[in-house]
N, C-alpha and C. Protein backbone atom coordinates (compact mmCIF):
# COMPACT_ATOMS: atom_id res chain seq x y z
N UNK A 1 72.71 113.15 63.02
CA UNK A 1 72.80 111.81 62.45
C UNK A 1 74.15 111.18 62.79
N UNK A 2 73.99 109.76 63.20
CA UNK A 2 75.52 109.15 63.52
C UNK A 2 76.27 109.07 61.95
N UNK A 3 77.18 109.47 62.32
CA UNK A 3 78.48 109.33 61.26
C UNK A 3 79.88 108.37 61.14
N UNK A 4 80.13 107.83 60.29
CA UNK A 4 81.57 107.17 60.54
C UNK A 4 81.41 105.80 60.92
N UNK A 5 80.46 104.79 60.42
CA UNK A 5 79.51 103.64 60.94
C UNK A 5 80.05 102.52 60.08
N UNK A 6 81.14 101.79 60.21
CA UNK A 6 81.89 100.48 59.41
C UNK A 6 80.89 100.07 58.65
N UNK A 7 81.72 99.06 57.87
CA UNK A 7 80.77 98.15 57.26
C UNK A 7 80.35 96.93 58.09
N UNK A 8 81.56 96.44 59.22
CA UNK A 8 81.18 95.59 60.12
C UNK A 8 80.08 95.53 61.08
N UNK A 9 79.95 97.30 61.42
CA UNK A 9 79.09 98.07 62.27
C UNK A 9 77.58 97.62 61.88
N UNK A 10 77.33 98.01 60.45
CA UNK A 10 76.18 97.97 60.10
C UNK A 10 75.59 96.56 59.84
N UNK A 11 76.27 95.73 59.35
CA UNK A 11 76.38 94.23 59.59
C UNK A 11 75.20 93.77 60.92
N UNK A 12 75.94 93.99 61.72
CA UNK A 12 75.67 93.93 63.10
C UNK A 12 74.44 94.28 63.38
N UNK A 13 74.31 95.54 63.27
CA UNK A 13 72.93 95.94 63.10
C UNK A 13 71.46 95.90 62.30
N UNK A 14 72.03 95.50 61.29
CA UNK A 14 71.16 94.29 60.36
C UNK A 14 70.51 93.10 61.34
N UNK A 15 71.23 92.46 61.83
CA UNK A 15 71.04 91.21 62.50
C UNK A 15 69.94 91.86 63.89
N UNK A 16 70.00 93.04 64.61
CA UNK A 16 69.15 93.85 65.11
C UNK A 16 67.52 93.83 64.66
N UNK A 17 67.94 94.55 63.05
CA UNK A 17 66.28 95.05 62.88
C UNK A 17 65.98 93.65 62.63
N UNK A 18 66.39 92.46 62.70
CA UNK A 18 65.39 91.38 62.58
C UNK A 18 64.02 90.83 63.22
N UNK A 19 64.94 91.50 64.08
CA UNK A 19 64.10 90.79 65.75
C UNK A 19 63.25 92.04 66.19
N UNK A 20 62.02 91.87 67.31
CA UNK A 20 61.21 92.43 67.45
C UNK A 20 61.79 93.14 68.81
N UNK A 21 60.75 94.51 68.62
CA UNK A 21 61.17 95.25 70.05
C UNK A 21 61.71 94.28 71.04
N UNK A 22 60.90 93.31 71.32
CA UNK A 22 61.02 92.68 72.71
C UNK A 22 62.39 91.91 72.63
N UNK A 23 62.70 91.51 71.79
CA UNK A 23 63.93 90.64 71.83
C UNK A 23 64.88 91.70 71.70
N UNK A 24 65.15 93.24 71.21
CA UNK A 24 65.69 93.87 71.27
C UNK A 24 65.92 94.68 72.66
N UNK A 25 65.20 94.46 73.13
CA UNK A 25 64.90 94.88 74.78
C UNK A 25 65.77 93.94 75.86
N UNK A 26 65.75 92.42 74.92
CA UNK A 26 66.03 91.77 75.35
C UNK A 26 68.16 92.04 75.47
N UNK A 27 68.45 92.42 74.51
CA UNK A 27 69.74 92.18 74.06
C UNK A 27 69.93 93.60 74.70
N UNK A 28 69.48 94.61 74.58
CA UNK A 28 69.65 95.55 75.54
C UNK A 28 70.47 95.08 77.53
N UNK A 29 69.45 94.24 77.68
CA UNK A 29 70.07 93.94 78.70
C UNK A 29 71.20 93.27 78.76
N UNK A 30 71.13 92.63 78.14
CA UNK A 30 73.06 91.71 77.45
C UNK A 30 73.77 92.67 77.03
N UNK A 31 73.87 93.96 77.02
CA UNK A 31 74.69 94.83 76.52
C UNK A 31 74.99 95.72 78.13
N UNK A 32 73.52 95.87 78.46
CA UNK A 32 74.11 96.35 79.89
C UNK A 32 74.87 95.41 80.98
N UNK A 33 74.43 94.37 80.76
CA UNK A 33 75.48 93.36 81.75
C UNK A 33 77.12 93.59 80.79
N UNK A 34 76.96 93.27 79.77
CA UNK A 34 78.71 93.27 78.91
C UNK A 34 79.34 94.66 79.46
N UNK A 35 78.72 95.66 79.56
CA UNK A 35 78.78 96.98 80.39
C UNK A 35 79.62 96.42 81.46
N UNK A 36 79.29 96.31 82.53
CA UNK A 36 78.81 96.19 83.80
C UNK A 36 80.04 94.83 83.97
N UNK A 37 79.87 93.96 83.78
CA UNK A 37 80.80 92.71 84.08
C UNK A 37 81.71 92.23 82.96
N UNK A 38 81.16 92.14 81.95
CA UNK A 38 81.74 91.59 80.21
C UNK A 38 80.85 90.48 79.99
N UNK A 39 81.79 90.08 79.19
CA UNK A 39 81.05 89.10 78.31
C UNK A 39 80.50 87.79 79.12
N UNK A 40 79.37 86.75 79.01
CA UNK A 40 78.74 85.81 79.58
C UNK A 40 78.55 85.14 78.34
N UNK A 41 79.36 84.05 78.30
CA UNK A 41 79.75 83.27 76.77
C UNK A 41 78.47 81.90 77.05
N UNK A 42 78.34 81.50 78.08
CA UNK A 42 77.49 80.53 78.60
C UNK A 42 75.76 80.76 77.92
N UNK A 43 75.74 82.51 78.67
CA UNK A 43 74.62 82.99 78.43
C UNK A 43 74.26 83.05 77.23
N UNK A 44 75.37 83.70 76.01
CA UNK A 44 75.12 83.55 74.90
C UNK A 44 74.59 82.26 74.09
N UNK A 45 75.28 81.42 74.79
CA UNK A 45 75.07 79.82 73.95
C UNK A 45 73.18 80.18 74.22
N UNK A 46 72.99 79.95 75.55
CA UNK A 46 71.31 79.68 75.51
C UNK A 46 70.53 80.32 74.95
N UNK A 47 71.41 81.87 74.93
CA UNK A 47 70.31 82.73 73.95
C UNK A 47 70.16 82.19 72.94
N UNK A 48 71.18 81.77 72.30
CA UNK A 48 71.38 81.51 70.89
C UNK A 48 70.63 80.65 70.44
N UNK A 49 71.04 79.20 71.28
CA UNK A 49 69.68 78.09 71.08
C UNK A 49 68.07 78.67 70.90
N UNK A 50 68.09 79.38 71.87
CA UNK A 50 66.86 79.87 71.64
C UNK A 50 65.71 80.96 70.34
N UNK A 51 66.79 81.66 69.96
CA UNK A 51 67.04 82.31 69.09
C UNK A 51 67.30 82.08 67.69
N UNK A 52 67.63 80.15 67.69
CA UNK A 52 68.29 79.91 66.63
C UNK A 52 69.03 80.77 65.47
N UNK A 53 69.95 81.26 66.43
CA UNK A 53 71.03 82.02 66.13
C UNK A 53 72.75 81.31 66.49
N UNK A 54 73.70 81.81 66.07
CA UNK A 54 74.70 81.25 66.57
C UNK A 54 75.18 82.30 67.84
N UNK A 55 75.86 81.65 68.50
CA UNK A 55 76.82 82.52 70.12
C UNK A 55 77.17 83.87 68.96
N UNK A 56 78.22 83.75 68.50
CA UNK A 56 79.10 84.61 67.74
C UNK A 56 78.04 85.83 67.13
N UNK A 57 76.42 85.60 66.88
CA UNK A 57 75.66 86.42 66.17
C UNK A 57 75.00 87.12 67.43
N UNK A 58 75.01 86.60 68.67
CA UNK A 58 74.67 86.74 69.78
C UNK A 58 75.13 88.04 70.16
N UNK A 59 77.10 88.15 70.18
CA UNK A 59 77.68 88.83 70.33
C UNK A 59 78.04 90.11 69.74
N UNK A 60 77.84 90.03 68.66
CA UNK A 60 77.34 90.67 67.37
C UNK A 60 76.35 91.60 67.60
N UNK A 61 74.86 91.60 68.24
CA UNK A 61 74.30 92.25 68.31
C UNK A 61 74.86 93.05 69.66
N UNK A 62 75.48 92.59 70.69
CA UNK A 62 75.15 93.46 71.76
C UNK A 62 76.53 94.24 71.37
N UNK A 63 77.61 94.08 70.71
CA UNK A 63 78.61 94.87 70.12
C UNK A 63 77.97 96.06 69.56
N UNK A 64 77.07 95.75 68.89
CA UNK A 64 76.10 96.83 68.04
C UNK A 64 75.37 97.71 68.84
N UNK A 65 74.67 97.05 69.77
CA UNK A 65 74.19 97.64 70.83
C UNK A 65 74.66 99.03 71.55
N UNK A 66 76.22 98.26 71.89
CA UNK A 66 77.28 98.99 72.65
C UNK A 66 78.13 100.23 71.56
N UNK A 67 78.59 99.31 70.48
CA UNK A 67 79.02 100.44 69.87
C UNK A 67 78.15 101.63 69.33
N UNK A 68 76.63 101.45 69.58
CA UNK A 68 75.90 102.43 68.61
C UNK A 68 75.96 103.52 69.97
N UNK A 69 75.96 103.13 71.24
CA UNK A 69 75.83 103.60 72.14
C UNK A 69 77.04 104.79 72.39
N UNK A 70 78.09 104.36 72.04
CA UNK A 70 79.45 104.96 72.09
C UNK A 70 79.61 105.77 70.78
N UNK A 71 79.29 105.70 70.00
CA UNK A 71 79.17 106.76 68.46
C UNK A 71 78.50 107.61 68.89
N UNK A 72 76.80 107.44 69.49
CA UNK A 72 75.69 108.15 70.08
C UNK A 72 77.14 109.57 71.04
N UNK A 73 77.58 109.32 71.96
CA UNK A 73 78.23 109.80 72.79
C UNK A 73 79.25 110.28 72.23
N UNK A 74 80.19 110.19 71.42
CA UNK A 74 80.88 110.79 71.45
C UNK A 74 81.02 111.57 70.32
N UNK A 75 79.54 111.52 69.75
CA UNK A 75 79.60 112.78 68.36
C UNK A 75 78.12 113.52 68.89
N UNK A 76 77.88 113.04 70.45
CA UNK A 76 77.10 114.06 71.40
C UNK A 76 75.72 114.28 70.62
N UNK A 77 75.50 113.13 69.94
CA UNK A 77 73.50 113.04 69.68
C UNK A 77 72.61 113.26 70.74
N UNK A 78 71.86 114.08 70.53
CA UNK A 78 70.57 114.29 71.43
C UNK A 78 69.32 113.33 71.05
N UNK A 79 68.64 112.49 71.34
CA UNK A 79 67.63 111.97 71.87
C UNK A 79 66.85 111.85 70.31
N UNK A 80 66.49 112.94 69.65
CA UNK A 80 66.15 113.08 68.52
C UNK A 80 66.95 112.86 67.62
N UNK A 81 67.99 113.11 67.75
CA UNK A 81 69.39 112.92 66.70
C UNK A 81 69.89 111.36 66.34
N UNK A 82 69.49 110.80 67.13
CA UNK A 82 69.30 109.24 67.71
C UNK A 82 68.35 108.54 67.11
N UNK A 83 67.00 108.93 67.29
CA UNK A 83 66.05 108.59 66.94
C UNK A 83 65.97 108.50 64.83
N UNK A 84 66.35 109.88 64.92
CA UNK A 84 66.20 109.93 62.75
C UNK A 84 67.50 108.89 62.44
N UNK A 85 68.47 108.63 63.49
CA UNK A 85 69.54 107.86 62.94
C UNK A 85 69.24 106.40 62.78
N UNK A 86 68.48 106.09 63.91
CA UNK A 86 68.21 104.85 63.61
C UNK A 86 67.21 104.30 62.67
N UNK A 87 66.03 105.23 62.74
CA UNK A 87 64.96 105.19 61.44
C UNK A 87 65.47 105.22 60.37
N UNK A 88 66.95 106.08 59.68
CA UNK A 88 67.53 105.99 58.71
C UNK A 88 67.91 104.36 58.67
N UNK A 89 68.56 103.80 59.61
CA UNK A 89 69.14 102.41 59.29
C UNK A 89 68.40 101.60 59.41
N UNK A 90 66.98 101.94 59.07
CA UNK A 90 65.69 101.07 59.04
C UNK A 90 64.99 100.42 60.44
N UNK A 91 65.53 101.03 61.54
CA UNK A 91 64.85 99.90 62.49
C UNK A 91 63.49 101.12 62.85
N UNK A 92 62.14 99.68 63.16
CA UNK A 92 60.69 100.52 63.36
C UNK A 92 60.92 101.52 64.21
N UNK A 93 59.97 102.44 64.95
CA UNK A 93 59.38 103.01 65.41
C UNK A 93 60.04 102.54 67.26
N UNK A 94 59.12 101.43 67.64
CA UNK A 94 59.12 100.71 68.35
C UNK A 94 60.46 99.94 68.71
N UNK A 95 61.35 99.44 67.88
CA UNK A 95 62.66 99.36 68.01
C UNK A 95 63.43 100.23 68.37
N UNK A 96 63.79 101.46 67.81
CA UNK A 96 64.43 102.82 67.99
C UNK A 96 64.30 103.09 69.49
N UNK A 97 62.75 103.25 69.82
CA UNK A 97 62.56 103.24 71.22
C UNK A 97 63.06 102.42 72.14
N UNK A 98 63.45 101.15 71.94
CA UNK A 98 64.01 100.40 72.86
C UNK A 98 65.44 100.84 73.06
N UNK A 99 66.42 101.01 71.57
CA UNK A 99 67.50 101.49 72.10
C UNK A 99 68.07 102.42 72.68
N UNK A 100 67.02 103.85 72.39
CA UNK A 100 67.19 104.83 72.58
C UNK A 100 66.62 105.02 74.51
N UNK A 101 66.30 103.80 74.97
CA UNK A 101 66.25 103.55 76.52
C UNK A 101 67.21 103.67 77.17
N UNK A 102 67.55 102.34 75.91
CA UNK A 102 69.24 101.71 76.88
C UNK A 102 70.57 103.16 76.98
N UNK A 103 69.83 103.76 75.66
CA UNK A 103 71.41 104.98 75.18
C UNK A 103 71.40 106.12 76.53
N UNK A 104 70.15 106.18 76.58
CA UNK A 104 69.72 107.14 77.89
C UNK A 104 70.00 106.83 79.15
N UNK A 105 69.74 105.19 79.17
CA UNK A 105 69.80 104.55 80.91
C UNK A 105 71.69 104.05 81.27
N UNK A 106 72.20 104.38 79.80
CA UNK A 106 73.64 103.95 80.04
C UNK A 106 75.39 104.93 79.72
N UNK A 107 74.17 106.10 78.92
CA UNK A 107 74.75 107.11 78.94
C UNK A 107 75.68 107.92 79.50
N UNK A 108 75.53 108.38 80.93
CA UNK A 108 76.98 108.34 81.74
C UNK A 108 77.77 107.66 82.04
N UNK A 109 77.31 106.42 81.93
CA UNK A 109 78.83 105.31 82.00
C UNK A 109 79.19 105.08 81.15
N UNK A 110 78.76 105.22 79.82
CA UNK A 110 79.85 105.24 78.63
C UNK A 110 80.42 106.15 78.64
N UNK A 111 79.68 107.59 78.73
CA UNK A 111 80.65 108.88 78.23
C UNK A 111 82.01 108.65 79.55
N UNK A 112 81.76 108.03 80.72
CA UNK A 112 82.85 108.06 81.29
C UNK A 112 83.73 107.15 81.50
N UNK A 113 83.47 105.85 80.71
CA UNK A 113 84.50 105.27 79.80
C UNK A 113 85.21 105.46 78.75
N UNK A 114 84.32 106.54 77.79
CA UNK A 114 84.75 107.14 76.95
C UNK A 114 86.26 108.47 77.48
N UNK A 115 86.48 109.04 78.46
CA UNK A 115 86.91 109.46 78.95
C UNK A 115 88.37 108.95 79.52
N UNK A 116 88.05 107.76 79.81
CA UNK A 116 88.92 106.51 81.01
C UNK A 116 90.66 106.81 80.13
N UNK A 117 91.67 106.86 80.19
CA UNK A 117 92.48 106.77 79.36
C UNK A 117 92.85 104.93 80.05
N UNK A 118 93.40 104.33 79.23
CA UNK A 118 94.38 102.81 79.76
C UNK A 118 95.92 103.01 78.98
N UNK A 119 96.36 103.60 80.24
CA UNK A 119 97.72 103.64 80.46
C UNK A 119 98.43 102.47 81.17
N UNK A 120 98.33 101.35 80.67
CA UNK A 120 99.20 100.11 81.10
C UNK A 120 100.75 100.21 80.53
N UNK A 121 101.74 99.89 81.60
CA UNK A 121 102.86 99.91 81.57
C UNK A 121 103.20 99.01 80.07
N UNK A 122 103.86 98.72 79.39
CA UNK A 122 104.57 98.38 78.31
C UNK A 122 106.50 97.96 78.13
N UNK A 123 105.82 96.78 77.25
CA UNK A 123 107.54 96.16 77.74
C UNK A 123 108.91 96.64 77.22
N UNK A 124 109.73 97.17 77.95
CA UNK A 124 111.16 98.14 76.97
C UNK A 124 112.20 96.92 77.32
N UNK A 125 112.63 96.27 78.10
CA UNK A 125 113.44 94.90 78.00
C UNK A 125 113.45 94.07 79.42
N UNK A 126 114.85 93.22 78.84
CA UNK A 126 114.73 92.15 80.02
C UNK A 126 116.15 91.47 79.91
N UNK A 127 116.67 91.86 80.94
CA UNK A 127 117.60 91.25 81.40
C UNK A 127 117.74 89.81 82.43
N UNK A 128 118.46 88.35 82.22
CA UNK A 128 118.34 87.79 82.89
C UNK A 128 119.75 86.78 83.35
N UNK A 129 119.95 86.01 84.41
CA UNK A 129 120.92 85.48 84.02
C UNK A 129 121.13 84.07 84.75
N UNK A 130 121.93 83.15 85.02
CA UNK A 130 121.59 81.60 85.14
C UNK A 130 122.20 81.36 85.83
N UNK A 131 121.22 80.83 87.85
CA UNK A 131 122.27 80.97 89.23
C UNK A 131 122.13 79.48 89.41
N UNK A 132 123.03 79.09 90.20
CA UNK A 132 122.84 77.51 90.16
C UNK A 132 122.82 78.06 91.75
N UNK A 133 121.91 77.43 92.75
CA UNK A 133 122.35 77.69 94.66
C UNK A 133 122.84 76.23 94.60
N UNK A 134 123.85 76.07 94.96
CA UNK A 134 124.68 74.88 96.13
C UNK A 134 124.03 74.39 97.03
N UNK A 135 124.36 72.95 97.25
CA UNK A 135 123.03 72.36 98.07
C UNK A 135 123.73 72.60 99.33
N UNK A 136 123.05 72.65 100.42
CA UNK A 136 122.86 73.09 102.11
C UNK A 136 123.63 71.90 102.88
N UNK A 137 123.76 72.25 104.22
CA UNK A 137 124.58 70.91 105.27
C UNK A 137 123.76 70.09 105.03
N UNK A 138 122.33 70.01 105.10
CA UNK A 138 121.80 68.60 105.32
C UNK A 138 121.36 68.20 103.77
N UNK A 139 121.65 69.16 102.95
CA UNK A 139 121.53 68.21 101.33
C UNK A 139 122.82 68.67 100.39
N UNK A 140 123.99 68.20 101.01
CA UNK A 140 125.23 68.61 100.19
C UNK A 140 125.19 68.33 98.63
N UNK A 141 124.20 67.26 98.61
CA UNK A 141 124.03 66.96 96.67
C UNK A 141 122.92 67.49 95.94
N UNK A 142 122.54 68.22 96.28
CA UNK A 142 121.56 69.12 95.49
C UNK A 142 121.95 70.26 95.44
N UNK A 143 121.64 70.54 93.91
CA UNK A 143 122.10 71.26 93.14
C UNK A 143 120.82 72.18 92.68
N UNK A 144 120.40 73.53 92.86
CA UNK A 144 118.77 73.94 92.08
C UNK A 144 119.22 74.97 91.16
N UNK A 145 119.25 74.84 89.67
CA UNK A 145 119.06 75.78 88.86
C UNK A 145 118.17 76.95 88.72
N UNK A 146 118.97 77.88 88.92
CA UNK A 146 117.75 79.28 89.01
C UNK A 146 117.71 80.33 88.15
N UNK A 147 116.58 81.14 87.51
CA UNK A 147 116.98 81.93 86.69
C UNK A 147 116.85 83.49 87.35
N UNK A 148 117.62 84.52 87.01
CA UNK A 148 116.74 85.85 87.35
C UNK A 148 117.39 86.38 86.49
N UNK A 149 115.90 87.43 86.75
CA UNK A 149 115.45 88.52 85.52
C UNK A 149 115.11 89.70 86.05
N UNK A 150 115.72 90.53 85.41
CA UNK A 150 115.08 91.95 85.42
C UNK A 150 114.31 92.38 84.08
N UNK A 151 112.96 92.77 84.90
CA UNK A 151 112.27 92.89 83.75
C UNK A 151 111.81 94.66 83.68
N UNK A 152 111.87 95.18 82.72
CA UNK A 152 111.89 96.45 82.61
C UNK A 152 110.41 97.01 81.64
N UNK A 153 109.54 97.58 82.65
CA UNK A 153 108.50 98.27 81.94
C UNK A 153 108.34 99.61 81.21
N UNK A 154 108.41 100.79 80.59
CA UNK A 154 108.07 101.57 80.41
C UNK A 154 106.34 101.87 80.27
N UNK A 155 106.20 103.20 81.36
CA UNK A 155 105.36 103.80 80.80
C UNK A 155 105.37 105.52 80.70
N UNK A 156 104.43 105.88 80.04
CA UNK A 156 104.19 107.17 79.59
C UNK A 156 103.33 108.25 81.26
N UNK A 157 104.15 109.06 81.41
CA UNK A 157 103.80 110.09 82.53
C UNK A 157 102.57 111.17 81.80
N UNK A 158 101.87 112.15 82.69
CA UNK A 158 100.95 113.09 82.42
C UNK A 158 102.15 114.08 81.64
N UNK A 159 103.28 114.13 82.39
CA UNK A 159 104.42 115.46 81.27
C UNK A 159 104.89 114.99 80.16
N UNK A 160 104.11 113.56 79.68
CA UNK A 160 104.74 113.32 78.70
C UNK A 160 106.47 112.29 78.64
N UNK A 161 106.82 112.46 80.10
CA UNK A 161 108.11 111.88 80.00
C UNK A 161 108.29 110.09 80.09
N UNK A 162 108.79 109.47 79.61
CA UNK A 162 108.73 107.99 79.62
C UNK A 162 109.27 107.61 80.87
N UNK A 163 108.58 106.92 81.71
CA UNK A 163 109.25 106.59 82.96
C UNK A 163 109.55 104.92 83.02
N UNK A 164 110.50 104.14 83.31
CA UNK A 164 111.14 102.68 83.19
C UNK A 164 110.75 102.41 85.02
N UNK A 165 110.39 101.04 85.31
CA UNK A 165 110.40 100.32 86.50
C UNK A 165 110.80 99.14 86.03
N UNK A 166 111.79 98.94 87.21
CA UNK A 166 112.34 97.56 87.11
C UNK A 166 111.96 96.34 87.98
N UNK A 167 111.64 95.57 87.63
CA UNK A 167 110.77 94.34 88.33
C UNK A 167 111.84 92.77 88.64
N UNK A 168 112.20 92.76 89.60
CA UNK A 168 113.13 91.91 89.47
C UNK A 168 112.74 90.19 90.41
N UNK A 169 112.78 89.36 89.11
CA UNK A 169 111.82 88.10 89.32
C UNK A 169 113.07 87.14 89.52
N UNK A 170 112.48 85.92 90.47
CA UNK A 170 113.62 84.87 90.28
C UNK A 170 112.59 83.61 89.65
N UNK A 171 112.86 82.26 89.28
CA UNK A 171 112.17 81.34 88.97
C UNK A 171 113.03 79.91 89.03
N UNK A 172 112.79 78.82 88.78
CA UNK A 172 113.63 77.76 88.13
C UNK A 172 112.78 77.05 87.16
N UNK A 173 113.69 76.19 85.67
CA UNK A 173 113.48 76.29 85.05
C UNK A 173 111.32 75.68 84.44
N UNK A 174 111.68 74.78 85.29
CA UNK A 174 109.75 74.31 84.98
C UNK A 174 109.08 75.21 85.00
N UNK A 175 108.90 75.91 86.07
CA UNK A 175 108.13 77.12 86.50
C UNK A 175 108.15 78.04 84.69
N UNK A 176 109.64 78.46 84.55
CA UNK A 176 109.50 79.28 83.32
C UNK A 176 108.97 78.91 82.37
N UNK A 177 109.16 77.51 82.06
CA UNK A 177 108.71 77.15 80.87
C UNK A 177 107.48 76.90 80.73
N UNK A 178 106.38 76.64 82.38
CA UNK A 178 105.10 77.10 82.13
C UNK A 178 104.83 78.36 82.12
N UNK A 179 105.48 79.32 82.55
CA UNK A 179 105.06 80.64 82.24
C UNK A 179 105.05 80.95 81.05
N UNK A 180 106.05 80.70 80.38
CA UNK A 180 106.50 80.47 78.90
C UNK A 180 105.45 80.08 77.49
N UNK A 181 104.76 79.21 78.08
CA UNK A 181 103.68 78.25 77.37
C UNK A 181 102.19 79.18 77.69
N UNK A 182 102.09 79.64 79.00
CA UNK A 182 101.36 80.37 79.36
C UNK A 182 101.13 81.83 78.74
N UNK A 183 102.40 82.02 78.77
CA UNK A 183 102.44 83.40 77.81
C UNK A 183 101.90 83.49 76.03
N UNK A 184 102.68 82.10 75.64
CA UNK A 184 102.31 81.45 74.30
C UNK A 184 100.79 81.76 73.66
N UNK A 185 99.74 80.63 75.00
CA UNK A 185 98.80 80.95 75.03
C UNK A 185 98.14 82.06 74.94
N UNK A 186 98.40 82.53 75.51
CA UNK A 186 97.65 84.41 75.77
C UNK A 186 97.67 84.88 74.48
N UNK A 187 99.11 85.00 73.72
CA UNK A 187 99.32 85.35 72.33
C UNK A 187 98.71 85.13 71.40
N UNK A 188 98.23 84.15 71.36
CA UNK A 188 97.74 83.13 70.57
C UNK A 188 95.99 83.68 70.51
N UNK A 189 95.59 83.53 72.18
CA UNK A 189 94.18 84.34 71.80
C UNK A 189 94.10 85.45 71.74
N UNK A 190 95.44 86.17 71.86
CA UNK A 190 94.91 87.92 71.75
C UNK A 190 94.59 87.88 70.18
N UNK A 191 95.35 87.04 68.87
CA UNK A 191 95.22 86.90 67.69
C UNK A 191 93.60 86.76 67.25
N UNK A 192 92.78 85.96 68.32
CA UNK A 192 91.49 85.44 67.76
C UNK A 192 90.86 86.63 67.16
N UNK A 193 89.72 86.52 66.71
CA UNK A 193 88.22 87.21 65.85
C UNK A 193 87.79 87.98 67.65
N UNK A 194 87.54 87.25 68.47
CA UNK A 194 86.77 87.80 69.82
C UNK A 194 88.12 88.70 70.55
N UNK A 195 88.83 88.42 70.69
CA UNK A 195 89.71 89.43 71.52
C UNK A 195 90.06 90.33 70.48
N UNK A 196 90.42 90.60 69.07
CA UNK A 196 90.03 91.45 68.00
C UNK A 196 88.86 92.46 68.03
N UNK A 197 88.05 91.64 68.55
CA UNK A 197 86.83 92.96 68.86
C UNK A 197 86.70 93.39 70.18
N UNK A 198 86.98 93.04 70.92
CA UNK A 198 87.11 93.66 72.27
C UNK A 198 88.17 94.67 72.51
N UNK A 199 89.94 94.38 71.41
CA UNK A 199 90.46 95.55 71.18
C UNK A 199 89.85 96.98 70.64
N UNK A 200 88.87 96.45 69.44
CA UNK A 200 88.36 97.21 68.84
C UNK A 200 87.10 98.31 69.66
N UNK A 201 86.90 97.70 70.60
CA UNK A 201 85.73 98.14 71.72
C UNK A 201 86.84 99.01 72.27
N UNK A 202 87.72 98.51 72.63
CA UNK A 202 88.73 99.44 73.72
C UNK A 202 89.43 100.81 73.45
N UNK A 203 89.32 100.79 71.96
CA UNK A 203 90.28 101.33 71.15
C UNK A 203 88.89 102.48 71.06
N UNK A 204 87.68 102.43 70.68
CA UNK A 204 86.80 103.37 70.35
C UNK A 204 86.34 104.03 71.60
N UNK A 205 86.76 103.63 72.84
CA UNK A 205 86.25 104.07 74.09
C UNK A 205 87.60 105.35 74.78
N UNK A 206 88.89 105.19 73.76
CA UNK A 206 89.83 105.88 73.85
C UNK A 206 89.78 107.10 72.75
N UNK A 207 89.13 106.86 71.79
CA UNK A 207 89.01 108.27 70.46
C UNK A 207 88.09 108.67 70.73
């Protein structure tokens, strides 16, 4: 029996046993594309219309989809073990069977995402400092403000030891301050509800 199943989790899966095998068959495949490429926010809208559902409930199910898929795997359910789990969380006969397709037809590529470690470098500092270049023979009055930076990553080695690379950028000032704004941005949606759950996807594909 799956174990350790949120309250958000089951949520999700509620919104599942609504719908009939076929539309569950259906979202199956929206879970194998989210697999496979990610998310198709477009696609969702039409499902949704169609479905008279919202995008966001759209996403919802194939999260469910995916995460039931990744619990399935990594507390190593067999086929049957799968099957009483989902009959426990009420979905028919005929439903169970649909997911228990997808768990089978997608099974090695989760367990070997499940596997994947994401070791992305991480920021330890930044040094920078403020060059003015002197304008040239044929433009003695220009003047270009420049900045450089050393930017310093840490990451984590297989021995465990922290290893630093230094990245050394030049810019002037517009440029930074769209990078700047750019960066802003990013921040801003890593905060949202949707990149929140896609951490949360990332994070369960690492335990």
């Amino acid at each position: 029996m799956i174990t350790s199943l949120r309250s958000e989790h089951k949520e999700h899966l509620q919104l599942l046993i609504s719908h009939s095998e076929k539309v569950i068959n259906d979202f199956c495949k929206l879970a194998e594309d989210y697999i496979k490429t990610g998310p198709d926010h477009k696609l969702y809208q039409k499902v949704a219309s169609k479905l008279n559902l919202t995008p966001e409930e759209i996403q919802n199910c194939i999260y469910a989809i995916v995460n039931l898929s990744i619990l399935a795997s990594k507390q190593q359910l067999n086929e049957e073990d799968l099957r009483d789990s989902l009959l426990a969380l009420g979905f028919s006969i005929e439903q169970q069977t649909e997911l228990n397709k997808f768990h089978n037809a997608q099974k090695s590529q989760i367990e070997d995402l499940c596997k994947t470690r994401i070791d992305e470098p991480t920021y330890h500092d930044l040094q920078w400092r403020f060059e003015v270049q002197l304008g040239t023979r044929t433009l003695p009055q220009q003047v270009t403000p420049l900045i450089s930076m050393d930017l310093i990553l840490k990451s984590q080695q297989d021995s465990g030891n922290i290893e630093l690379s230094h990245h050394l950028l030049q810019t002037d000032p517009t440029n930074l301050v769209h990078l700047a704004n750019e960066i802003e941005n990013a921040l801003h949606e890593s905060r949202s509800r949707y990149s929140r759950r896609v951490q949360k996807t990332i994070k369960n594909l690492q335990h």
